[in-house]
Protein backbone atom coordinates (compact mmCIF):
# COMPACT_ATOMS: atom_id res chain seq x y z
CA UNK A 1 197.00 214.82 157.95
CA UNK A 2 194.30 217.32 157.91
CA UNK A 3 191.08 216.52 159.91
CA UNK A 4 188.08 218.32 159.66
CA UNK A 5 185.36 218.59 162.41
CA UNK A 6 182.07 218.31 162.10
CA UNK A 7 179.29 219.20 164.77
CA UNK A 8 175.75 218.36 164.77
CA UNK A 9 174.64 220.91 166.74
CA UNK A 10 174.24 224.55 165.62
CA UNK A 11 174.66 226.11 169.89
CA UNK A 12 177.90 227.49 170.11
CA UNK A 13 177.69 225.83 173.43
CA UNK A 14 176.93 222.49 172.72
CA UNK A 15 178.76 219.71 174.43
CA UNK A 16 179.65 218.57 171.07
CA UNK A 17 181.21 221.53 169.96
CA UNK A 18 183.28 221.45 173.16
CA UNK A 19 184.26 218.02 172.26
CA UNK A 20 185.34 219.15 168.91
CA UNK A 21 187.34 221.88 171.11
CA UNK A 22 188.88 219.69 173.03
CA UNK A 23 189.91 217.02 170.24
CA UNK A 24 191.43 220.14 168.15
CA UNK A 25 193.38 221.98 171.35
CA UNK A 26 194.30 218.81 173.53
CA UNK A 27 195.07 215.83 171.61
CA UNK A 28 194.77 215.98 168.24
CA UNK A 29 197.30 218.68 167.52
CA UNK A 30 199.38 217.32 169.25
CA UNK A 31 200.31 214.70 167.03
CA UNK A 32 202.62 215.71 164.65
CA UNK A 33 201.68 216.57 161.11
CA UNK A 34 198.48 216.61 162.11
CA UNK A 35 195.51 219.80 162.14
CA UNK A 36 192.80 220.10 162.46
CA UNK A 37 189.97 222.72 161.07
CA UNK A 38 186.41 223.04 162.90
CA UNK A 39 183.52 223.65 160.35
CA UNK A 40 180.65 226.06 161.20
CA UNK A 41 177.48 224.80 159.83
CA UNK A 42 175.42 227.04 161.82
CA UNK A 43 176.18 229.69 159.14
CA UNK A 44 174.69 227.02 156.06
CA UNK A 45 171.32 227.70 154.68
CA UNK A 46 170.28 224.69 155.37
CA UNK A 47 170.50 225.55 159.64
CA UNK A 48 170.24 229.01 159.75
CA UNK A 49 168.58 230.71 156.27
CA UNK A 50 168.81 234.07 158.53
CA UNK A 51 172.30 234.60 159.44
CA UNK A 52 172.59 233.38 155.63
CA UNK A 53 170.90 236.21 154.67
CA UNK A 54 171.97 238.41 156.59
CA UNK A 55 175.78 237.77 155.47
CA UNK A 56 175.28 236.90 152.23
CA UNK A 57 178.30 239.16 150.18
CA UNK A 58 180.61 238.82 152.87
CA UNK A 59 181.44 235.30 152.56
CA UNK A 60 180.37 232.42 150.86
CA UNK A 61 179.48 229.82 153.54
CA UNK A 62 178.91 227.25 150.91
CA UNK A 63 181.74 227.38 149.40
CA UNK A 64 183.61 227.60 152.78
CA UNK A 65 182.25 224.22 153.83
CA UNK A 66 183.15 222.93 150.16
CA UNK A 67 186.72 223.72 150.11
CA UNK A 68 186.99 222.27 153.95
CA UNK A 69 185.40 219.02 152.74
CA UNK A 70 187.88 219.00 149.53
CA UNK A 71 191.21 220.01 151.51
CA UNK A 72 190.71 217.59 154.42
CA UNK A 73 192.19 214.16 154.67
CA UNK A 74 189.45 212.87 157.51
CA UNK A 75 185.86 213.82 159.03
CA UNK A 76 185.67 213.67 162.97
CA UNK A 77 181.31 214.27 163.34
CA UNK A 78 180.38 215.18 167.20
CA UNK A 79 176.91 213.95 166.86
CA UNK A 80 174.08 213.52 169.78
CA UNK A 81 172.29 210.24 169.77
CA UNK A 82 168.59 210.90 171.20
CA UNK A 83 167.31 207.41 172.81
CA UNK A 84 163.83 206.59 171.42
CA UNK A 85 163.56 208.99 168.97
């Protein structure tokens, strides 16, 4: 089984990218026949047009995140919940 994680926040030092981390590096993979591949969104258009720009030629981002979505078997999302808002 191939799991893909998904953060909602773009900080490389988010607490739910460390929870991602953690998932990938101390339980998760452990289980066997199981991986599991962290996505980066930060580099999407959609979250950060300038390190899109600025990269654009070197890899396709886009496509990246496609193929991730297509190869994967499961989604794990590390997402904040905001009280009140």
């Amino acid at each position: 089984m191939k799991i893909l994680g998904i953060s909602s926040s773009v900080r490389k030092a988010s607490c739910n990218n460390g929870l991602l981390m953690s998932a990938k590096y101390l339980g998760i993979t452990s289980m066997p026949n199981v991986t599991m591949e962290i996505a980066n969104i930060h580099e999407l258009p959609q979250f950060n047009l300038d390190y899109y720009l600025t990269n654009r030629g070197k890899n396709d981002p886009i496509q990246t995140f496609h193929r991730q979505l297509a190869e994967c078997d499961s989604i794990l999302f590390a997402a904040t919940e905001y009280p009140y808002g």
